[in-house]
PDB file of N, CA and C in Angstrom:
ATOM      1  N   UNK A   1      96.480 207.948-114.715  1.00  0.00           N
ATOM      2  CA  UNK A   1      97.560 208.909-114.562  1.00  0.00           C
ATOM      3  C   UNK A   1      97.446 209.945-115.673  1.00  0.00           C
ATOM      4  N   UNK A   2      97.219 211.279-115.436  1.00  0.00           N
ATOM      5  CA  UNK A   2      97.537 212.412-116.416  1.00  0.00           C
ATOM      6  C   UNK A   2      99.181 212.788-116.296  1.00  0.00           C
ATOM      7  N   UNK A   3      99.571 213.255-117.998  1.00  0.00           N
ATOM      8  CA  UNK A   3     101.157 213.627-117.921  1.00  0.00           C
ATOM      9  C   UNK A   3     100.894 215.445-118.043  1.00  0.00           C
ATOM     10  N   UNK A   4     100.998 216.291-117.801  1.00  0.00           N
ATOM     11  CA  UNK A   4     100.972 217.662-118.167  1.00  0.00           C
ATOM     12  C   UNK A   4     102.387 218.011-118.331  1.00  0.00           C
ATOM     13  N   UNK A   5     102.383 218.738-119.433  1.00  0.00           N
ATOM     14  CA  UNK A   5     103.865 219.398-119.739  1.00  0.00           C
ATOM     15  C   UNK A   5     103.651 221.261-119.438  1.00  0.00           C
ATOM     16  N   UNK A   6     105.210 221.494-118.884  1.00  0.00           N
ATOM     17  CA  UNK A   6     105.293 222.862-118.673  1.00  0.00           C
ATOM     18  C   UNK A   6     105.651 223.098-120.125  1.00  0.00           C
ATOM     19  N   UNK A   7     105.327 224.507-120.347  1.00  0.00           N
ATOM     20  CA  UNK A   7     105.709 225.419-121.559  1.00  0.00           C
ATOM     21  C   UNK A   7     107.221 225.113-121.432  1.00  0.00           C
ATOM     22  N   UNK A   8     108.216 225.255-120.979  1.00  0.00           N
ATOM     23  CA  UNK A   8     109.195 225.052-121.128  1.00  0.00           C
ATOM     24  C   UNK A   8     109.666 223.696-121.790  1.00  0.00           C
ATOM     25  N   UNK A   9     109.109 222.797-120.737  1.00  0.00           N
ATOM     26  CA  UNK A   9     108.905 221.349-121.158  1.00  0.00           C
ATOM     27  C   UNK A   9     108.486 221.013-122.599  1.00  0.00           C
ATOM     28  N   UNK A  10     107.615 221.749-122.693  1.00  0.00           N
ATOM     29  CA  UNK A  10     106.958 221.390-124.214  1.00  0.00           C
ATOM     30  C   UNK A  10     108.291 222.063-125.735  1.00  0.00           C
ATOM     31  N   UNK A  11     108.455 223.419-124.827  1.00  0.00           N
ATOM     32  CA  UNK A  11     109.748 223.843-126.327  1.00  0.00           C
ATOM     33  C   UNK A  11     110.988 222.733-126.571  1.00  0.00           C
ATOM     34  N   UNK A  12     111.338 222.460-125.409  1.00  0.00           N
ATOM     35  CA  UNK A  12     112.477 221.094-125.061  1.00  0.00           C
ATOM     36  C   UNK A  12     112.400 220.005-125.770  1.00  0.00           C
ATOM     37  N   UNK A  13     111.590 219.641-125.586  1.00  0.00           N
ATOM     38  CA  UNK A  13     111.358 218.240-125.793  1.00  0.00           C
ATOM     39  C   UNK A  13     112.203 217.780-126.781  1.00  0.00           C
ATOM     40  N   UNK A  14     111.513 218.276-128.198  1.00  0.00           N
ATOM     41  CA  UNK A  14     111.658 217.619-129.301  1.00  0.00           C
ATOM     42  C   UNK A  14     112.760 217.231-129.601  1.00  0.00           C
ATOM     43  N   UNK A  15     113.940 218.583-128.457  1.00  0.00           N
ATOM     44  CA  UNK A  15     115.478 218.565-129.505  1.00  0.00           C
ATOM     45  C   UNK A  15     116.000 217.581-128.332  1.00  0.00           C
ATOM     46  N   UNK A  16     115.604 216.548-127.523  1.00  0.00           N
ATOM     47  CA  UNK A  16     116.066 215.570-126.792  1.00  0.00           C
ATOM     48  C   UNK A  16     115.761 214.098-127.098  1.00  0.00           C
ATOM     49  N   UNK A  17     114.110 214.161-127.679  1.00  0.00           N
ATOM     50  CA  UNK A  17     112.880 212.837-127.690  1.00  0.00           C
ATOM     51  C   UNK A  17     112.307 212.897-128.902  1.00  0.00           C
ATOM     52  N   UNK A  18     112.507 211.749-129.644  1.00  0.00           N
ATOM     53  CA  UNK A  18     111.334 211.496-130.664  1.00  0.00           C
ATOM     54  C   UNK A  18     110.404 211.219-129.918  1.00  0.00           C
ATOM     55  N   UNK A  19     109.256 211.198-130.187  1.00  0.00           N
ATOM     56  CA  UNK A  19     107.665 210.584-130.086  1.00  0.00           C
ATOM     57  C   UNK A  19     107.589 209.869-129.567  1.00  0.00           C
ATOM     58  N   UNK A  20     108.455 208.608-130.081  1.00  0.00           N
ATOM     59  CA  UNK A  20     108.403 207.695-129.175  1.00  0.00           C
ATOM     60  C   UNK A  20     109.308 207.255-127.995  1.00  0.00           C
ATOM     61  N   UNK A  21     110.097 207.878-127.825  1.00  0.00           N
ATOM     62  CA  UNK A  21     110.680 207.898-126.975  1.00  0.00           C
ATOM     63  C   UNK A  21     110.334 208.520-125.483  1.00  0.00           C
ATOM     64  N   UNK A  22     109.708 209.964-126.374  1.00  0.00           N
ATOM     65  CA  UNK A  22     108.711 210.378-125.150  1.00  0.00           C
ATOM     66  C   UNK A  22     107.477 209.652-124.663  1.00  0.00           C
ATOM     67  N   UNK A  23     106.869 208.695-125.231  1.00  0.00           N
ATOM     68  CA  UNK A  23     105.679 207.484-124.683  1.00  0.00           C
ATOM     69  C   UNK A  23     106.295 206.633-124.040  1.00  0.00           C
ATOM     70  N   UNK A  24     107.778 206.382-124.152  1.00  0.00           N
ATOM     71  CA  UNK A  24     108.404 205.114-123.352  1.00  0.00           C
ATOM     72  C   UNK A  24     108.423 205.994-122.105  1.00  0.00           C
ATOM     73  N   UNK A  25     108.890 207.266-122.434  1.00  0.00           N
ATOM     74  CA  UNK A  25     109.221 207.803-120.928  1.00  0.00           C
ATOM     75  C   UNK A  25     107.922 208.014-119.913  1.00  0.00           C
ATOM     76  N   UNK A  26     107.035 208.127-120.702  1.00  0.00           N
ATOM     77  CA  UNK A  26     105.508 208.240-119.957  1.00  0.00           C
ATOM     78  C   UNK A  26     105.222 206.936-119.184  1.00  0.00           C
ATOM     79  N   UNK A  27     105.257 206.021-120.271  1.00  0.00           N
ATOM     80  CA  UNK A  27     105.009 204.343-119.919  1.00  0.00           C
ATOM     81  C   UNK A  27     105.700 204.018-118.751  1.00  0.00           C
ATOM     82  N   UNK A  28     107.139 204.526-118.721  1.00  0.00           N
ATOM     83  CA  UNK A  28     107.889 204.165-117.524  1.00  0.00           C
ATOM     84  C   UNK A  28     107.290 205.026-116.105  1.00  0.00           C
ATOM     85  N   UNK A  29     107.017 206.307-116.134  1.00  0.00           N
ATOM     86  CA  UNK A  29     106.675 206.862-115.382  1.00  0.00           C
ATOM     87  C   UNK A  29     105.414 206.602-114.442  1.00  0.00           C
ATOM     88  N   UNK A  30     104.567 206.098-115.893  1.00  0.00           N
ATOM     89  CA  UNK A  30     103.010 205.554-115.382  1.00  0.00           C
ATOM     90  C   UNK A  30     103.362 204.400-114.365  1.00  0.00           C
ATOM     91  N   UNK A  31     103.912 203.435-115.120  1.00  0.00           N
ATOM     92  CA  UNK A  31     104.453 202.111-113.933  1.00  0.00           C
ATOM     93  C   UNK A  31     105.203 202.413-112.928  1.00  0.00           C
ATOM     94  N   UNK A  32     105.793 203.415-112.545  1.00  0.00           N
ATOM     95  CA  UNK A  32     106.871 203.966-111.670  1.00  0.00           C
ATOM     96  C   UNK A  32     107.127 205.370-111.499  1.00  0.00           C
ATOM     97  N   UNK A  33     105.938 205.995-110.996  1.00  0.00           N
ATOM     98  CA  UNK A  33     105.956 207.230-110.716  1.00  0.00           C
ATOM     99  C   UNK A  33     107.288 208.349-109.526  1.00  0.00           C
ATOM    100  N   UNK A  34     107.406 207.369-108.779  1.00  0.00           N
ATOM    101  CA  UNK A  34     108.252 207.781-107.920  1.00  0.00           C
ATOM    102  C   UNK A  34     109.887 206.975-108.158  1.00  0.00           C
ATOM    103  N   UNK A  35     110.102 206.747-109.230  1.00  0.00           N
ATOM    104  CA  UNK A  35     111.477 206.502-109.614  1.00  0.00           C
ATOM    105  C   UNK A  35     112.520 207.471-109.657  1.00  0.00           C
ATOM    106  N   UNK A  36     112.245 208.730-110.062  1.00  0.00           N
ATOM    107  CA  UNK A  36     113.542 209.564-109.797  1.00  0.00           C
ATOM    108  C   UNK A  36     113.451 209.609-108.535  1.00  0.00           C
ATOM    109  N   UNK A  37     115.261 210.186-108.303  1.00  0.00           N
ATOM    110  CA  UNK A  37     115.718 210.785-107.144  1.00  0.00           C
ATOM    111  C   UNK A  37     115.117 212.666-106.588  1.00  0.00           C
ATOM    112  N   UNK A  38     114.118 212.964-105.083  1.00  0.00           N
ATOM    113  CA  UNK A  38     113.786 214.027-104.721  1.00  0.00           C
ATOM    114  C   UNK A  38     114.855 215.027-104.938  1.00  0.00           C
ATOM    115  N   UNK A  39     114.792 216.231-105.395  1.00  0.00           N
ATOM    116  CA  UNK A  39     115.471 217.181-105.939  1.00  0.00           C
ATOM    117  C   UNK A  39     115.756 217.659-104.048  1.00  0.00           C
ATOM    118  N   UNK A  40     117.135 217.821-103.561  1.00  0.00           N
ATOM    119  CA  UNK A  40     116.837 218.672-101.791  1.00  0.00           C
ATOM    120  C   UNK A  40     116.314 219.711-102.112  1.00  0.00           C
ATOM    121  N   UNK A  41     115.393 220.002-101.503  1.00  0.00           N
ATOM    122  CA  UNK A  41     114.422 221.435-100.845  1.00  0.00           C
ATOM    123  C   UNK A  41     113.669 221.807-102.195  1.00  0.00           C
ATOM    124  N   UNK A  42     113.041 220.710-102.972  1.00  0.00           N
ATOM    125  CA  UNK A  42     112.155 221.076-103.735  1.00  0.00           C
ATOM    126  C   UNK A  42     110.843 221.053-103.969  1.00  0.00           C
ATOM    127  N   UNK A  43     110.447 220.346-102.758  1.00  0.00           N
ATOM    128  CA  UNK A  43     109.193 220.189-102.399  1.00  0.00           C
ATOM    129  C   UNK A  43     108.686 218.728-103.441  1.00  0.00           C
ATOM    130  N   UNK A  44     109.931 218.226-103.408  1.00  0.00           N
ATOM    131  CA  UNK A  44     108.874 216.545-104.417  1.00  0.00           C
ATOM    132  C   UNK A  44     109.100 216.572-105.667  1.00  0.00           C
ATOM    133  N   UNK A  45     109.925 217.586-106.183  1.00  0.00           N
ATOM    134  CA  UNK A  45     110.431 217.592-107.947  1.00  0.00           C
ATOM    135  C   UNK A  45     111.321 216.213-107.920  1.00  0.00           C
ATOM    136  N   UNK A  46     111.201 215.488-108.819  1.00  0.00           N
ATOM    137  CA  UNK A  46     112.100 214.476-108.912  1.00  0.00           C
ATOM    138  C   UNK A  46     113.001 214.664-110.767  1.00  0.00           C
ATOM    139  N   UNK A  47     114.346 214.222-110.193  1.00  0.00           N
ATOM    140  CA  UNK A  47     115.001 214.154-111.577  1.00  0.00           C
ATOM    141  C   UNK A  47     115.389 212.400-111.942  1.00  0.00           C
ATOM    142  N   UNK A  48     115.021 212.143-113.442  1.00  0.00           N
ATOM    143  CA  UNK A  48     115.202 210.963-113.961  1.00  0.00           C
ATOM    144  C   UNK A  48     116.018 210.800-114.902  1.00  0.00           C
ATOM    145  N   UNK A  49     117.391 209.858-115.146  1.00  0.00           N
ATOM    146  CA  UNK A  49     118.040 209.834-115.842  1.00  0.00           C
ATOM    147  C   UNK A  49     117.307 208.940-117.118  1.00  0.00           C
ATOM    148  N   UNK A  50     117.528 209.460-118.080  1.00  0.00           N
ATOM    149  CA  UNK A  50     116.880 209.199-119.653  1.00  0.00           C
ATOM    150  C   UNK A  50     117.927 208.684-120.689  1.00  0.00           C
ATOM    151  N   UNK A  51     117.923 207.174-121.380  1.00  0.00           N
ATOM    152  CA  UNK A  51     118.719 207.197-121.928  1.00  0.00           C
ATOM    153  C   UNK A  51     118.311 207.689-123.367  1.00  0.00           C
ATOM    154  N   UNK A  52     118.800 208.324-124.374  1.00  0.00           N
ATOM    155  CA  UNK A  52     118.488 208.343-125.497  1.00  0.00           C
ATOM    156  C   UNK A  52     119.577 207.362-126.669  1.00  0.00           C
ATOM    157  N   UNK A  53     118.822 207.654-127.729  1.00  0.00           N
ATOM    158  CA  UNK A  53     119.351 206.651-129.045  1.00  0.00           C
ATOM    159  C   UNK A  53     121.012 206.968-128.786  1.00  0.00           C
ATOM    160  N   UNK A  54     121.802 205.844-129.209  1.00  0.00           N
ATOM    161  CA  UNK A  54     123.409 206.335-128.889  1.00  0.00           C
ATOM    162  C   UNK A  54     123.770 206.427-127.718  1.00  0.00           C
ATOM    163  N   UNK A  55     123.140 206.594-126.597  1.00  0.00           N
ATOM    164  CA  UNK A  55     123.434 207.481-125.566  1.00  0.00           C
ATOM    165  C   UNK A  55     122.801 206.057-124.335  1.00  0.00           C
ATOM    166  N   UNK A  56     123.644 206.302-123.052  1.00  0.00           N
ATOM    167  CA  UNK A  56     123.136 205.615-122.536  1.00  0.00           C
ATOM    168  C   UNK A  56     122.494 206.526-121.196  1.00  0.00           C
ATOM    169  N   UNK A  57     122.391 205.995-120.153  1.00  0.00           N
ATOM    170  CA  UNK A  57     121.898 207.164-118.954  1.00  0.00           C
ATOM    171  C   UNK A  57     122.599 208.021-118.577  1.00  0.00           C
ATOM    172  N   UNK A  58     123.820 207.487-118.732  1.00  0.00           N
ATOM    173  CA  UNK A  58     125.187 208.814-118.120  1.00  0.00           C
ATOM    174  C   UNK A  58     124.987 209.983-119.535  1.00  0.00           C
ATOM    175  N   UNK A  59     124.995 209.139-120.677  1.00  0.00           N
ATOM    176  CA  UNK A  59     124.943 210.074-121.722  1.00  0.00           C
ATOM    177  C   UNK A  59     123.825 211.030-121.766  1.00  0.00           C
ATOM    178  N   UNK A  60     122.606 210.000-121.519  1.00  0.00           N
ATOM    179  CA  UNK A  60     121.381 210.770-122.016  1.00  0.00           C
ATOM    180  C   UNK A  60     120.735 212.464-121.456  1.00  0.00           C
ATOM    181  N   UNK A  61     119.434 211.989-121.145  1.00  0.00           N
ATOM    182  CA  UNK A  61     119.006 213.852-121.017  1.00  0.00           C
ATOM    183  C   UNK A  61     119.070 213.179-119.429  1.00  0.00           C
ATOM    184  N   UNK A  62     118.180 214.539-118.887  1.00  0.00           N
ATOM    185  CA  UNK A  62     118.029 214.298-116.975  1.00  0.00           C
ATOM    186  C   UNK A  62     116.698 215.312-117.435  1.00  0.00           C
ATOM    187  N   UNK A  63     115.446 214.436-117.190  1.00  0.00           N
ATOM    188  CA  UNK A  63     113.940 214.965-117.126  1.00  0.00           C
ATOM    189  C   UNK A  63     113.613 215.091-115.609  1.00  0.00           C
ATOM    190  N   UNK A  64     113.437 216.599-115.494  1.00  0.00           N
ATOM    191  CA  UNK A  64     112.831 217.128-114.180  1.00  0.00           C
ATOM    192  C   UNK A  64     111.309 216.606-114.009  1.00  0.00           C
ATOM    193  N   UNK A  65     110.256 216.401-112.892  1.00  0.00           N
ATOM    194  CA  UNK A  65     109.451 216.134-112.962  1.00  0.00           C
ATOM    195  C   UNK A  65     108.653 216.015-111.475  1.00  0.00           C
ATOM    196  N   UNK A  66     107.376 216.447-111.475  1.00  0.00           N
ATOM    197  CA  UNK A  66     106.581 216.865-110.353  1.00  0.00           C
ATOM    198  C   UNK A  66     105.228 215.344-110.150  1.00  0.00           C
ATOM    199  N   UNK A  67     105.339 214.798-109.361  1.00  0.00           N
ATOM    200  CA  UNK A  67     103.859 213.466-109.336  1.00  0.00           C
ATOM    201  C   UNK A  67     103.280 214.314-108.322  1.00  0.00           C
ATOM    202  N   UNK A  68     102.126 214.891-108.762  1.00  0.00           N
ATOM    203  CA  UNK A  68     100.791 215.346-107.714  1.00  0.00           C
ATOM    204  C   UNK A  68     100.489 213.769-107.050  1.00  0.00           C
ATOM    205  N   UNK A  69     100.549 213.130-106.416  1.00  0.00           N
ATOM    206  CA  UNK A  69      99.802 211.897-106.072  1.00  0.00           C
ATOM    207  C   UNK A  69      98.793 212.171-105.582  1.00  0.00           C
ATOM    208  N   UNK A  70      98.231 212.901-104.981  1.00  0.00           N
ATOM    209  CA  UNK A  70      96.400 213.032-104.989  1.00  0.00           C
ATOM    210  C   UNK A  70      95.727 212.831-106.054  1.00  0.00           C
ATOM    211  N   UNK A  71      96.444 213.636-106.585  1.00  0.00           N
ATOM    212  CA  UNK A  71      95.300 214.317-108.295  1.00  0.00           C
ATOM    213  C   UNK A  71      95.934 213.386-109.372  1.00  0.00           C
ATOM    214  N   UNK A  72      97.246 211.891-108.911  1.00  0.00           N
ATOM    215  CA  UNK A  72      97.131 211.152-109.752  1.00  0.00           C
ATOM    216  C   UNK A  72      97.777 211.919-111.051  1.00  0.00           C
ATOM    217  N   UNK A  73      98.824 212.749-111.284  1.00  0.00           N
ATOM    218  CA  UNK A  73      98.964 213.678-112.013  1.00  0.00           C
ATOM    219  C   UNK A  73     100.659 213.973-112.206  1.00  0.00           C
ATOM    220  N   UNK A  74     101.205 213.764-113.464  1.00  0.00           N
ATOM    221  CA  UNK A  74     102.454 213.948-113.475  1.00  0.00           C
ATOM    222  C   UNK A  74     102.924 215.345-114.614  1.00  0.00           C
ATOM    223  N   UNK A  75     103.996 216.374-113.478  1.00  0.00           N
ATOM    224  CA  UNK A  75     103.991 217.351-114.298  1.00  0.00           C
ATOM    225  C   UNK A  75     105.416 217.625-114.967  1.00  0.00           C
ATOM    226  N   UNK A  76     105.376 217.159-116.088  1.00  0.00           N
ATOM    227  CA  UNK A  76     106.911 217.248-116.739  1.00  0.00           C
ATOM    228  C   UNK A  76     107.129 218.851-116.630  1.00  0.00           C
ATOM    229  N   UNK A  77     108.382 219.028-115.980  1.00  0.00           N
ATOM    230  CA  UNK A  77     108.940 220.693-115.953  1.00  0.00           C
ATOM    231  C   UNK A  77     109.801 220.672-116.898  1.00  0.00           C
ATOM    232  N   UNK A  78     110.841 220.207-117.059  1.00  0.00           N
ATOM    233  CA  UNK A  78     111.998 220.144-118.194  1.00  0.00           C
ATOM    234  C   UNK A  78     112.725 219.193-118.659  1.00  0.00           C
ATOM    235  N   UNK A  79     113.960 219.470-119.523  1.00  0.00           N
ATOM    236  CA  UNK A  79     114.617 218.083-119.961  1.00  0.00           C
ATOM    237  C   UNK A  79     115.502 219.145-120.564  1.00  0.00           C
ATOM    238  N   UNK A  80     117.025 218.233-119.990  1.00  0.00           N
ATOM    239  CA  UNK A  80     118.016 218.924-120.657  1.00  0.00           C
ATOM    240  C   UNK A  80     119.224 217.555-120.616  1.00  0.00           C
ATOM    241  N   UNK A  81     120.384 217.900-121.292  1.00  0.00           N
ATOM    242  CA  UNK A  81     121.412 217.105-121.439  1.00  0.00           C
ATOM    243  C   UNK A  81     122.413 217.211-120.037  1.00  0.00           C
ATOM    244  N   UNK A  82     123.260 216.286-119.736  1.00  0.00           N
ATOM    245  CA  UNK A  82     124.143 216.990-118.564  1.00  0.00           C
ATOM    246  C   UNK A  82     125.029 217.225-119.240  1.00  0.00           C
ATOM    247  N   UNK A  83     125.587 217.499-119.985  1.00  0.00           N
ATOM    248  CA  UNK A  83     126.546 218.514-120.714  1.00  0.00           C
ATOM    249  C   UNK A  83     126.028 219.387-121.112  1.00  0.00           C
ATOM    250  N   UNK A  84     124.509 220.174-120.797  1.00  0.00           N
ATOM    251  CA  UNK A  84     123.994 221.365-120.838  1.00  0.00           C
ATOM    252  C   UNK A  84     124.310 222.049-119.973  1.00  0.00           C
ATOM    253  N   UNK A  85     123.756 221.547-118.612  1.00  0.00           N
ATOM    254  CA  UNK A  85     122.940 221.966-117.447  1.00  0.00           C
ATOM    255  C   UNK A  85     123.843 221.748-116.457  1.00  0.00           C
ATOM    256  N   UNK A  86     124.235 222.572-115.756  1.00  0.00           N
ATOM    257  CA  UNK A  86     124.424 222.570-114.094  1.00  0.00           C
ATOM    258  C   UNK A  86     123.294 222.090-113.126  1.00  0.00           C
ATOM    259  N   UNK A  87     123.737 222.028-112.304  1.00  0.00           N
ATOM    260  CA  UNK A  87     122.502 221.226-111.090  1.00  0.00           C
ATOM    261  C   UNK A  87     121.670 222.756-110.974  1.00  0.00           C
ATOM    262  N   UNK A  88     120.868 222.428-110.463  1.00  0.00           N
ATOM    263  CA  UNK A  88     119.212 223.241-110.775  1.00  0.00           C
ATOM    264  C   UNK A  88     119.157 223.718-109.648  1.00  0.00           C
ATOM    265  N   UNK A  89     118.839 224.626-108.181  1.00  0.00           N
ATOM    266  CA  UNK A  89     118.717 224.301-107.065  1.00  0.00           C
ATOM    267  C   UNK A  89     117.418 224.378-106.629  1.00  0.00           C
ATOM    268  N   UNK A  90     116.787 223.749-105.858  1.00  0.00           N
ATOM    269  CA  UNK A  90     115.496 222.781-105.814  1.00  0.00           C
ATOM    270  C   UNK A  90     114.765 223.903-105.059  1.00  0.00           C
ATOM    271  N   UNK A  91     115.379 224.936-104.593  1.00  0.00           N
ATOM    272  CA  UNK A  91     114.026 225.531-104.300  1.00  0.00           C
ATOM    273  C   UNK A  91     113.482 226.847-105.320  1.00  0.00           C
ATOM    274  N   UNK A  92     113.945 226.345-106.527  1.00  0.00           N
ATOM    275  CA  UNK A  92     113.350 227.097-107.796  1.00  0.00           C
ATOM    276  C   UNK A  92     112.649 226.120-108.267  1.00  0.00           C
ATOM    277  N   UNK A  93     112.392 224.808-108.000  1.00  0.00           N
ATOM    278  CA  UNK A  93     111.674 223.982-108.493  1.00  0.00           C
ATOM    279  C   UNK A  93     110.168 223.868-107.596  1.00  0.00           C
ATOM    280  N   UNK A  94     110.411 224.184-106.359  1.00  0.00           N
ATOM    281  CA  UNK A  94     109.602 223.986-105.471  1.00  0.00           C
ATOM    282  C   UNK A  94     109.280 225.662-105.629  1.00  0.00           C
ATOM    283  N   UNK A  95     109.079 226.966-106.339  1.00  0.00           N
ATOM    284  CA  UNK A  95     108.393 228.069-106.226  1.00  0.00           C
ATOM    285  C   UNK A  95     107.646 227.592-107.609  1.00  0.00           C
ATOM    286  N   UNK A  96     108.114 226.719-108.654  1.00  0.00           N
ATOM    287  CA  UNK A  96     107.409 226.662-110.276  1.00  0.00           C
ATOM    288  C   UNK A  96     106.197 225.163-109.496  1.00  0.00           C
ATOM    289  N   UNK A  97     106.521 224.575-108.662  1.00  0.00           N
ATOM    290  CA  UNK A  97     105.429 223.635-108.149  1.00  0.00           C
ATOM    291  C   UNK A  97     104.387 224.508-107.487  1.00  0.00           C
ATOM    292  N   UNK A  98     104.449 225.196-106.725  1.00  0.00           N
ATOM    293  CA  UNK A  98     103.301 226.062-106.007  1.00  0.00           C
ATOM    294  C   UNK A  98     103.104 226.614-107.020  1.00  0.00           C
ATOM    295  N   UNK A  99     103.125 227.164-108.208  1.00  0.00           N
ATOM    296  CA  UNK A  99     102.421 228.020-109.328  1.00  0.00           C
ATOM    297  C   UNK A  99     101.556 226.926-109.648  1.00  0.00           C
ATOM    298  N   UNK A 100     101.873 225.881-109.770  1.00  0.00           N
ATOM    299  CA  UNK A 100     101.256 224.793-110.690  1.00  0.00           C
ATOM    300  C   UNK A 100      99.857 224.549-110.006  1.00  0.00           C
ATOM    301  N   UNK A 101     100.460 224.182-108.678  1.00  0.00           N
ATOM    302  CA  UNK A 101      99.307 223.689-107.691  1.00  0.00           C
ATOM    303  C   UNK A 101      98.221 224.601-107.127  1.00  0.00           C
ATOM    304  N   UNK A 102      98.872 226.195-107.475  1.00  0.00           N
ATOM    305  CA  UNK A 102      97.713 227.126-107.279  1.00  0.00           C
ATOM    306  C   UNK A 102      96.961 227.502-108.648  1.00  0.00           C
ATOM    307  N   UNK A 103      97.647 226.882-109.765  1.00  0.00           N
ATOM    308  CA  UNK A 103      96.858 227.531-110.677  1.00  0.00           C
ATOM    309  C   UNK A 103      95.123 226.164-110.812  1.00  0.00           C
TER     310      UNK A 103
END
């Protein structure tokens, strides 16, 4: 399994995940790729509830995320808190997946 992070993904991160927290989330992903819930009309973006330190899943972040299953390939798009973020609507997730898959 490859993890690829979006540029966005990558500025995010840090202020959600220590290090290791982000390898648990990989680890989990690797064993269970298709665990989040399909984003409607996003073409296969899935969102995963994340607990962090203090925080449990209701608390934690919500990591967006793309599994190529051909290419064996998982593409972290973002990570935000739900006391950030409003719901996302999935077919902005599904125009940043066709960039991915054509690039």
């Amino acid at each position: 399994m490859i993890f690829a992070e979006t540029n966005t993904f990558s500025k995010l991160v840090n202020s959600y995940l220590s290090d290791d927290d982000l390898t648990l989330l990989q680890s989990y992903l690797f064993k269970c790729p298709d665990a989040g819930v399909i984003l409607r009309g996003s073409g296969g973006v899935r969102k995963i509830r994340w607990a962090t330190a203090g925080h449990g899943k209701r608390g934690g972040v919500r990591v967006i995320y793309y599994w190529n299953k051909p290419k064996d390939k998982i593409w972290l798009l973002t990570i935000y808190s739900k006391s950030e973020q409003d719901t996302i609507p999935g077919y902005l997730f599904r125009q940043i997946v066709q960039e991915l898959l054509n690039d």
